[in-house]
PDB file of N, CA and C in Angstrom:
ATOM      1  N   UNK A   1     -67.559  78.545 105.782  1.00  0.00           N
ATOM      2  CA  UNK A   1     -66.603  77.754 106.514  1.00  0.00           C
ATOM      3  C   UNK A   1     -65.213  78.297 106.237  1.00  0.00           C
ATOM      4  N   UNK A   2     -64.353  78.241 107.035  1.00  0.00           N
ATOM      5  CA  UNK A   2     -63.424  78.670 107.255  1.00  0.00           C
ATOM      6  C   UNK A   2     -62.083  77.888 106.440  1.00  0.00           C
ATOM      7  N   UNK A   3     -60.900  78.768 106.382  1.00  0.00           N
ATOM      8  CA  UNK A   3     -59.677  77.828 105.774  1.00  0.00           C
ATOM      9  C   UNK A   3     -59.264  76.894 106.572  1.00  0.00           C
ATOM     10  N   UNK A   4     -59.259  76.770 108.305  1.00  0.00           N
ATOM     11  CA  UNK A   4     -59.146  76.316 109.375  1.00  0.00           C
ATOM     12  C   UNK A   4     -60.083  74.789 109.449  1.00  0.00           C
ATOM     13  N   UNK A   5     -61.088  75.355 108.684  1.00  0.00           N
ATOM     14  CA  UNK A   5     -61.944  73.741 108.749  1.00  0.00           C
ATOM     15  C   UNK A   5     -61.740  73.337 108.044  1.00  0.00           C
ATOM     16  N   UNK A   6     -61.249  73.881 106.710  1.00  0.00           N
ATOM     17  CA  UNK A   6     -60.792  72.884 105.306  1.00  0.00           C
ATOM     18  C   UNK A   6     -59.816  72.285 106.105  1.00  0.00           C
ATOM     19  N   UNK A   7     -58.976  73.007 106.212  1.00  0.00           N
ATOM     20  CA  UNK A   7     -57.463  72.386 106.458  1.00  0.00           C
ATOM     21  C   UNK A   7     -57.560  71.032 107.571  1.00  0.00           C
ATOM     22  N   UNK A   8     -58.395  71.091 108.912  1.00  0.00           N
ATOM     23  CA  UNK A   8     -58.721  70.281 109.454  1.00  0.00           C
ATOM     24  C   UNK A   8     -59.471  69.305 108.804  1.00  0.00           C
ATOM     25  N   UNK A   9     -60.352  69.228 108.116  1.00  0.00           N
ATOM     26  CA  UNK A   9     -61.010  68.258 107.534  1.00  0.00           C
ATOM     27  C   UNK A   9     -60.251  67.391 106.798  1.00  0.00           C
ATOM     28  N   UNK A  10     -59.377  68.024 105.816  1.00  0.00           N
ATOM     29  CA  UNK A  10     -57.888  67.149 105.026  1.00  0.00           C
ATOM     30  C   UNK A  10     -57.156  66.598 105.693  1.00  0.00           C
ATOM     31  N   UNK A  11     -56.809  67.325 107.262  1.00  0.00           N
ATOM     32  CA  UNK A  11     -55.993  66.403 107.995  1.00  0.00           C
ATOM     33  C   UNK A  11     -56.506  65.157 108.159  1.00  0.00           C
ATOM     34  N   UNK A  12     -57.798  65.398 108.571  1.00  0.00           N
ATOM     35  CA  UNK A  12     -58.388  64.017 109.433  1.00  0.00           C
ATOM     36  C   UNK A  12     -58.536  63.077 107.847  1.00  0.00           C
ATOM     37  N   UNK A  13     -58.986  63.404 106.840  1.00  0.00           N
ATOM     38  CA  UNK A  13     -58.966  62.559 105.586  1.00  0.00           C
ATOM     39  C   UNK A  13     -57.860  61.691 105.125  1.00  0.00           C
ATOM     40  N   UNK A  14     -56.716  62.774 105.099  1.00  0.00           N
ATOM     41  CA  UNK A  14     -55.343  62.440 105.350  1.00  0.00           C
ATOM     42  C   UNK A  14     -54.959  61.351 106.074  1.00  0.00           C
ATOM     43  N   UNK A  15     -55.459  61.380 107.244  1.00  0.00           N
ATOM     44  CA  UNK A  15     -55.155  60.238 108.101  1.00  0.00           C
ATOM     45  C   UNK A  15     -56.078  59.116 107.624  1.00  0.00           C
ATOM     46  N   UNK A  16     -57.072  58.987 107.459  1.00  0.00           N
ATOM     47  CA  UNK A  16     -58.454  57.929 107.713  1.00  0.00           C
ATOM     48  C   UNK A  16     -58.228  57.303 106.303  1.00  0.00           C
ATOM     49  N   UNK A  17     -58.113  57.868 105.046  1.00  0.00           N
ATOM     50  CA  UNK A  17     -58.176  57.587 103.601  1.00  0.00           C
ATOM     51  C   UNK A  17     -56.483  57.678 103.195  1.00  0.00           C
ATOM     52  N   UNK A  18     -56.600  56.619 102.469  1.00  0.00           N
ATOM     53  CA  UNK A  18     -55.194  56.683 101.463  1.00  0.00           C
ATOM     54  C   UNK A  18     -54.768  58.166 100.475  1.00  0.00           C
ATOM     55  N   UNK A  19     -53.550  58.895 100.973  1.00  0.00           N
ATOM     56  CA  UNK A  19     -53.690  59.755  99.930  1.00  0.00           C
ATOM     57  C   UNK A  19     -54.406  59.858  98.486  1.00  0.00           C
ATOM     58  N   UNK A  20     -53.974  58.603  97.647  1.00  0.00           N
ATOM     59  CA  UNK A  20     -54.893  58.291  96.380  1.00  0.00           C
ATOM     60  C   UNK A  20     -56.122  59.371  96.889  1.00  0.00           C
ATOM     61  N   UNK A  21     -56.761  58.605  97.232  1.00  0.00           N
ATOM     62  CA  UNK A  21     -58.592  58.455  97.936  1.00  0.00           C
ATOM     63  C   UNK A  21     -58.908  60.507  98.014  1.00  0.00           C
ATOM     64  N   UNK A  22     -58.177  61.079  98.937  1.00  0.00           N
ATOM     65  CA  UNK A  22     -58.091  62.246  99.124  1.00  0.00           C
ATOM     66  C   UNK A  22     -57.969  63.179  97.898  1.00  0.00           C
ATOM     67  N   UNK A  23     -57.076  62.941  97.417  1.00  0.00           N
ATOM     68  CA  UNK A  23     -56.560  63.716  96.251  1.00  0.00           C
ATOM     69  C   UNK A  23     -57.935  63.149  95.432  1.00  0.00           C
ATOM     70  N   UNK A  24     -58.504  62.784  95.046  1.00  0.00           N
ATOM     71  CA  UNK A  24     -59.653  61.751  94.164  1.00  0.00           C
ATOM     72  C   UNK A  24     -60.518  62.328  94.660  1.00  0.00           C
ATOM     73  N   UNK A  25     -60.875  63.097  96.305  1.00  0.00           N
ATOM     74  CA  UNK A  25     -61.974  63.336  96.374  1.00  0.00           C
ATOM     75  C   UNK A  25     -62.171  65.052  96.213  1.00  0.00           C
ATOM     76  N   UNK A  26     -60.548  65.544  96.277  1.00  0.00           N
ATOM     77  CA  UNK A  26     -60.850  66.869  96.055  1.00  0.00           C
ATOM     78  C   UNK A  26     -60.514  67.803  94.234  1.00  0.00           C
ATOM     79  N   UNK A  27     -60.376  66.702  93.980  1.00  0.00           N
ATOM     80  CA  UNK A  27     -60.364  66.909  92.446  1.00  0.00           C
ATOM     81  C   UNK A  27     -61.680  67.050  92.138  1.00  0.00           C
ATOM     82  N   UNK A  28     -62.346  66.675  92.673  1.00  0.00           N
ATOM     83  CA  UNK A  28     -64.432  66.209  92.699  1.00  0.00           C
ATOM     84  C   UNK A  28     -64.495  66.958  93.298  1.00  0.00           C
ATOM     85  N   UNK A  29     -64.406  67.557  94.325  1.00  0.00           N
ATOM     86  CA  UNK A  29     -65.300  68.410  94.962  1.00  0.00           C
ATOM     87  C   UNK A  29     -64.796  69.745  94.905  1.00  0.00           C
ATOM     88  N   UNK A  30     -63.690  70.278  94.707  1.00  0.00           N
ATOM     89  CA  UNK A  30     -63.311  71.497  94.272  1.00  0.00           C
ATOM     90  C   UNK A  30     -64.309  72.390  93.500  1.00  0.00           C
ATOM     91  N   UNK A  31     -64.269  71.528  92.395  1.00  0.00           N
ATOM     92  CA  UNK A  31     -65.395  71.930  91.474  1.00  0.00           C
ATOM     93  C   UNK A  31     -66.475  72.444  91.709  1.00  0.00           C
ATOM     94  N   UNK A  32     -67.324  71.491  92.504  1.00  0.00           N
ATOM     95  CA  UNK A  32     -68.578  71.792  92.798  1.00  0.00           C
ATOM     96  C   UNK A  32     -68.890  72.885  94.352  1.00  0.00           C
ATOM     97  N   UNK A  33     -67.464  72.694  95.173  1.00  0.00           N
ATOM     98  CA  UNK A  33     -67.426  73.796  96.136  1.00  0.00           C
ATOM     99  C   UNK A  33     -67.437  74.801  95.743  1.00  0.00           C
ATOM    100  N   UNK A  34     -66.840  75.273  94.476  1.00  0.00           N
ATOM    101  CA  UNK A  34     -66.984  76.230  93.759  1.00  0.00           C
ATOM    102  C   UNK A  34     -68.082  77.569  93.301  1.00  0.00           C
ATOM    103  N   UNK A  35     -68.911  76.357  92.227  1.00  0.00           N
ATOM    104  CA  UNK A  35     -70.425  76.661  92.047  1.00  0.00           C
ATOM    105  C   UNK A  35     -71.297  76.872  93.422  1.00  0.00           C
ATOM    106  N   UNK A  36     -70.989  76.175  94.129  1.00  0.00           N
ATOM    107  CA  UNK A  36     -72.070  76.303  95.928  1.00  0.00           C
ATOM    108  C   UNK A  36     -71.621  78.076  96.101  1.00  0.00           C
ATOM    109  N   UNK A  37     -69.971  78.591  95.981  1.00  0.00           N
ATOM    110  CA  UNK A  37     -70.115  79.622  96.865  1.00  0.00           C
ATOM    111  C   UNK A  37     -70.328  80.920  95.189  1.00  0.00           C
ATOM    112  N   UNK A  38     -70.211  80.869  94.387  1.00  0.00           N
ATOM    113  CA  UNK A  38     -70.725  81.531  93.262  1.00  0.00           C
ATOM    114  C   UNK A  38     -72.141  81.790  93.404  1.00  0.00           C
ATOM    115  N   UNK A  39     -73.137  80.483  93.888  1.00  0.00           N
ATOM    116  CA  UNK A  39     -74.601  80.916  94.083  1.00  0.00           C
ATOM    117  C   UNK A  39     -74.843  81.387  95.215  1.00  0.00           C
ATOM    118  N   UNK A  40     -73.651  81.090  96.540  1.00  0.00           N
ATOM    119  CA  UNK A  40     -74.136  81.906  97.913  1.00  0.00           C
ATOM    120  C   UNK A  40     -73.816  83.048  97.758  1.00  0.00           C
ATOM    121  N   UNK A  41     -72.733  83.443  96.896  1.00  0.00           N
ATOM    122  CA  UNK A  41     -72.360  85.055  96.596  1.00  0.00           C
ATOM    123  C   UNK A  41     -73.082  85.670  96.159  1.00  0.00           C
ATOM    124  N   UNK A  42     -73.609  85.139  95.127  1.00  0.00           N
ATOM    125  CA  UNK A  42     -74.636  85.997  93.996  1.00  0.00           C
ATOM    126  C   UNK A  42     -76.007  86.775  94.563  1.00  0.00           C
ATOM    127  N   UNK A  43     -76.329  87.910  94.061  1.00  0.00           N
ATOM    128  CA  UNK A  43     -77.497  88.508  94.119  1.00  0.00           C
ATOM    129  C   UNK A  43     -78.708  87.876  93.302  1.00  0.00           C
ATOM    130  N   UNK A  44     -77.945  87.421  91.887  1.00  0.00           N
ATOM    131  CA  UNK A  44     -79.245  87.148  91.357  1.00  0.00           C
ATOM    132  C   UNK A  44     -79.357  85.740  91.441  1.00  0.00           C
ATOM    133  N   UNK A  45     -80.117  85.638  90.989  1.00  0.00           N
ATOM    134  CA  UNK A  45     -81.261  83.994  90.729  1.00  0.00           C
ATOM    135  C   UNK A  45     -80.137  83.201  90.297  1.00  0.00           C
ATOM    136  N   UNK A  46     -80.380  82.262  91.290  1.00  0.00           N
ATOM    137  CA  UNK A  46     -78.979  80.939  91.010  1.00  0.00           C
ATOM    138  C   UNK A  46     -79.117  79.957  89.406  1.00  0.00           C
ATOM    139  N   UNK A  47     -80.585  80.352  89.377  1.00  0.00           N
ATOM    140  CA  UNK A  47     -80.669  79.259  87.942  1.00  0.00           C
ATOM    141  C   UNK A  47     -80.507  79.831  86.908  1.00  0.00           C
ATOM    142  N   UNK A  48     -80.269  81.243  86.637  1.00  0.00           N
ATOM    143  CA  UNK A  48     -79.548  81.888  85.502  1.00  0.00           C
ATOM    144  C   UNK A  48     -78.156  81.073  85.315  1.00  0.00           C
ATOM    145  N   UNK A  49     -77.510  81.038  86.027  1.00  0.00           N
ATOM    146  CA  UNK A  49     -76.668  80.580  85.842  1.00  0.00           C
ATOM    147  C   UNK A  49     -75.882  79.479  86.332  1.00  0.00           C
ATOM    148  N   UNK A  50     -76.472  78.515  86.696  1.00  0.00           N
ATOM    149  CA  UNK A  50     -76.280  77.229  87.434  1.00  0.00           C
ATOM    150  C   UNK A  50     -75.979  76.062  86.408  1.00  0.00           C
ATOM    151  N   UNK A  51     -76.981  76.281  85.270  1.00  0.00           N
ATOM    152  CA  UNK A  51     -76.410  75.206  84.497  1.00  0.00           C
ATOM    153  C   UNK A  51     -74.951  75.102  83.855  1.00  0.00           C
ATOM    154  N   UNK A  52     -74.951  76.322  83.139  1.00  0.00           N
ATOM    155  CA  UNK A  52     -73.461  77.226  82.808  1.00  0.00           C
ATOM    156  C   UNK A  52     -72.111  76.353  83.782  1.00  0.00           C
ATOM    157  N   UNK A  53     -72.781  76.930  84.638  1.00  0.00           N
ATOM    158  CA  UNK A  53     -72.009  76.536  85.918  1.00  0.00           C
ATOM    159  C   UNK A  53     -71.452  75.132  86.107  1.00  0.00           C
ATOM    160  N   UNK A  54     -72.667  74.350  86.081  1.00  0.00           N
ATOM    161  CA  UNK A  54     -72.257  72.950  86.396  1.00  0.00           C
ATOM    162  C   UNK A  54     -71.789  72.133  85.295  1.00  0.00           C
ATOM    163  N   UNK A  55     -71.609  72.532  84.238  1.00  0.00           N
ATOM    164  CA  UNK A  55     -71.539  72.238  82.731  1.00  0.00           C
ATOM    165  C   UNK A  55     -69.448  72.444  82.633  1.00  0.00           C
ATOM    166  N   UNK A  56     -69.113  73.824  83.195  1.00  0.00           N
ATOM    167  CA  UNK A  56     -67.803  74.102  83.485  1.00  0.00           C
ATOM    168  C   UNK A  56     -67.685  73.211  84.791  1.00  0.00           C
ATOM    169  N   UNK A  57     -67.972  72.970  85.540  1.00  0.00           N
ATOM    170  CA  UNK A  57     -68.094  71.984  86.717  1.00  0.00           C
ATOM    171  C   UNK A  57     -67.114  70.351  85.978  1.00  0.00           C
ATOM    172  N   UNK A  58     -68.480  70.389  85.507  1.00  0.00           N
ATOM    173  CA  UNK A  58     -68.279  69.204  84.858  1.00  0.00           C
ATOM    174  C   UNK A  58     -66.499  68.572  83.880  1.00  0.00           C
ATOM    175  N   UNK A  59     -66.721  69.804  83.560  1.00  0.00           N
ATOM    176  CA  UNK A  59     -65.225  69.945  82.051  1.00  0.00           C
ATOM    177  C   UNK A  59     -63.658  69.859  83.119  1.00  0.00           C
ATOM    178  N   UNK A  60     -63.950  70.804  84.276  1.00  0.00           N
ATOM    179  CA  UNK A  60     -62.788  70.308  85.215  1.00  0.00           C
ATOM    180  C   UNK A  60     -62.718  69.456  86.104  1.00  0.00           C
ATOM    181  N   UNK A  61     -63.980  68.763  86.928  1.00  0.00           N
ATOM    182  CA  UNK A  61     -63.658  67.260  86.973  1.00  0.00           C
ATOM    183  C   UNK A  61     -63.120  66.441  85.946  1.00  0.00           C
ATOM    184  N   UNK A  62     -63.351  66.503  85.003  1.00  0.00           N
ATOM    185  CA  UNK A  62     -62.986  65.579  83.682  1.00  0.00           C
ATOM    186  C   UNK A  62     -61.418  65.718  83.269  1.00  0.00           C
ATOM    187  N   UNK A  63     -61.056  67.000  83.479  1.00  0.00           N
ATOM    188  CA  UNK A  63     -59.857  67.545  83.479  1.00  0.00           C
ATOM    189  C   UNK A  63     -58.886  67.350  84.411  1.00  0.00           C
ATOM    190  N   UNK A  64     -59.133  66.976  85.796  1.00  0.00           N
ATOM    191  CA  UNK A  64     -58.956  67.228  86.954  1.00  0.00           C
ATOM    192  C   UNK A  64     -58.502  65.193  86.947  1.00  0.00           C
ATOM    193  N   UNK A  65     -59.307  64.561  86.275  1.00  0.00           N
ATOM    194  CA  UNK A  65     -59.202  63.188  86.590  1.00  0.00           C
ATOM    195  C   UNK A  65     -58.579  62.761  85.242  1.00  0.00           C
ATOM    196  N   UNK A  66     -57.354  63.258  84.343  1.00  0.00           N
ATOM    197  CA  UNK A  66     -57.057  63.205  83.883  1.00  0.00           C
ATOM    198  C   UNK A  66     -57.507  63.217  82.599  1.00  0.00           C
ATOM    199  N   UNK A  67     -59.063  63.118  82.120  1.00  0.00           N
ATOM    200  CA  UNK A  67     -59.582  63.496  80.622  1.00  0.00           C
ATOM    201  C   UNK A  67     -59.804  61.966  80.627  1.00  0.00           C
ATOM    202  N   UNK A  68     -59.935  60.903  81.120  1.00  0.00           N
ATOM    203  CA  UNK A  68     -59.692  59.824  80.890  1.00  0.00           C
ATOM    204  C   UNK A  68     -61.809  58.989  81.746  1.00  0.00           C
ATOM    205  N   UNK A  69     -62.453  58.993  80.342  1.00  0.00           N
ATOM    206  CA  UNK A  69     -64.061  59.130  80.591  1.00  0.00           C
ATOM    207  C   UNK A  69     -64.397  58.380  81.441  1.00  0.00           C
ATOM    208  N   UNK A  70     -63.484  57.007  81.522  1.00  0.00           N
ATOM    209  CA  UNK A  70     -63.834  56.015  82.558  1.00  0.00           C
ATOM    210  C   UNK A  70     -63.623  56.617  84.110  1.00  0.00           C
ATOM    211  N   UNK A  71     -63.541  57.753  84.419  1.00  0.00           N
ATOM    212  CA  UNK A  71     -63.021  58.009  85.123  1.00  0.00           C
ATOM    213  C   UNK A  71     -63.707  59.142  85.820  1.00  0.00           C
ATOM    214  N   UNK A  72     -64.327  59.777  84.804  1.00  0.00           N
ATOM    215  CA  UNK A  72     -65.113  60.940  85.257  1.00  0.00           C
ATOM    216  C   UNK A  72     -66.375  60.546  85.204  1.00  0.00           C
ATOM    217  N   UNK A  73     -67.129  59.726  83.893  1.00  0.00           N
ATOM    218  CA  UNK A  73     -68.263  60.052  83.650  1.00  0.00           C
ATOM    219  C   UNK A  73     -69.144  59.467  84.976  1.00  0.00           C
ATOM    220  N   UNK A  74     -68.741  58.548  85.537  1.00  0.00           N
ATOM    221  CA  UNK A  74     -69.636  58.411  86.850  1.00  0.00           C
ATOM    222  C   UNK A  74     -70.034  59.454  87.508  1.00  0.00           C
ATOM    223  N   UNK A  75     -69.116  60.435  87.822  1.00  0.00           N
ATOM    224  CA  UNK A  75     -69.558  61.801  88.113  1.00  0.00           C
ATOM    225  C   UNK A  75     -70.220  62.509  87.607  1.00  0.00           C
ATOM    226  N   UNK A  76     -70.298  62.962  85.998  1.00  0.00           N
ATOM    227  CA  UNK A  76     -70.903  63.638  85.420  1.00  0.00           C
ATOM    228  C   UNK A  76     -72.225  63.255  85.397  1.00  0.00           C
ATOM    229  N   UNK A  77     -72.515  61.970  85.522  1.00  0.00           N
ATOM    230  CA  UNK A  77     -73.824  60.891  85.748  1.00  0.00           C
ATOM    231  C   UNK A  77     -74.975  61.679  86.690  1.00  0.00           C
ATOM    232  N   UNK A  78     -73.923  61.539  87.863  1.00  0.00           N
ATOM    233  CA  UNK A  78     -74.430  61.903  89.105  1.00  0.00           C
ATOM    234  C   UNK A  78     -75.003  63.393  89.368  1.00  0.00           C
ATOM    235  N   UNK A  79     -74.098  64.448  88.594  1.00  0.00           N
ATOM    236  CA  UNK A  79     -74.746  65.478  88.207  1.00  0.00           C
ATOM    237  C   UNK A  79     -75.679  65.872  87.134  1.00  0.00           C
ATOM    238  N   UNK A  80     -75.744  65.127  86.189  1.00  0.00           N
ATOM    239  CA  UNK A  80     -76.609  65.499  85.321  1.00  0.00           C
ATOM    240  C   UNK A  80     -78.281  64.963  85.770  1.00  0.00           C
ATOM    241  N   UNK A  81     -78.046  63.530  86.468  1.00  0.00           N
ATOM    242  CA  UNK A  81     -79.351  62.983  87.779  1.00  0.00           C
ATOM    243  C   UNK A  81     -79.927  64.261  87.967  1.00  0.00           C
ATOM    244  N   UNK A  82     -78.947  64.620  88.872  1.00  0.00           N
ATOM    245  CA  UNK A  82     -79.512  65.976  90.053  1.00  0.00           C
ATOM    246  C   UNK A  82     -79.870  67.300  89.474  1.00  0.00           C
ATOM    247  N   UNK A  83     -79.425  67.654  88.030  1.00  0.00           N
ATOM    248  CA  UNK A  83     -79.530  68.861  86.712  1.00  0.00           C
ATOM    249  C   UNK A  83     -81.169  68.410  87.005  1.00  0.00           C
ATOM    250  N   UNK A  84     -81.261  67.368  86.251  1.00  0.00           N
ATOM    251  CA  UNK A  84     -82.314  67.014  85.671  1.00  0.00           C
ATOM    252  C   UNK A  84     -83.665  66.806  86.576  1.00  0.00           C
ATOM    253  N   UNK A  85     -83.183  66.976  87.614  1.00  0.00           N
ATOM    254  CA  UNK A  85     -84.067  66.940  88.991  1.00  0.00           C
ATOM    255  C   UNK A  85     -84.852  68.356  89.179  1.00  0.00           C
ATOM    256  N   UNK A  86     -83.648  68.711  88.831  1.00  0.00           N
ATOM    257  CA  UNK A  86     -84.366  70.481  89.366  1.00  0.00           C
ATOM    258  C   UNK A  86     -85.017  70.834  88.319  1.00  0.00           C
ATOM    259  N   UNK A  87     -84.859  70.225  86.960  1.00  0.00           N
ATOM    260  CA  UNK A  87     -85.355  71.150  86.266  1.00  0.00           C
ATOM    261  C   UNK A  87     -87.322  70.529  85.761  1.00  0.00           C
ATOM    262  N   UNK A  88     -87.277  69.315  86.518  1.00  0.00           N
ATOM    263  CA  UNK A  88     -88.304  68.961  86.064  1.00  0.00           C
ATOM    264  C   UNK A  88     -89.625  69.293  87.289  1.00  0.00           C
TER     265      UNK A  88
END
């Protein structure tokens, strides 16, 4: 996807959601947009290094939402669910 659809997509967020809300959702998803294009890039096997991955994932949401646990760990929740999904 393009910079053109990010940028459109923020507009329309922009409008629909309270800045707060926006900024809140791309502090979260930065992260994990991240890891998505690291494993679409990659040649090798995504689960070499996926956990790695989502583990640093994790440390800058947390970072990202000020370090403040009430705040992140719902997230980290939600990923460690879905860790734990794949690996079983």
């Amino acid at each position: 996807m393009g910079s053109s659809f990010w940028a459109a997509a923020i507009g329309i967020l922009k409008i629909t959601i309270p800045v707060v809300g926006v900024l809140r959702i791309l502090k979260i998803t930065i992260p994990v947009v991240g890891v998505l294009r690291m494993i679409n890039e990659s040649d090798a096997s995504p689960m070499g290094f996926l956990y790695e991955a989502m583990n640093m994932t994790k440390e800058e949401i947390g970072k990202n939402l000020g370090g403040e646990k009430d705040s992140y760990m719902p997230y980290w929740d939600i990923i460690d669910k879905n860790m734990e999904q794949l690996s079983s």
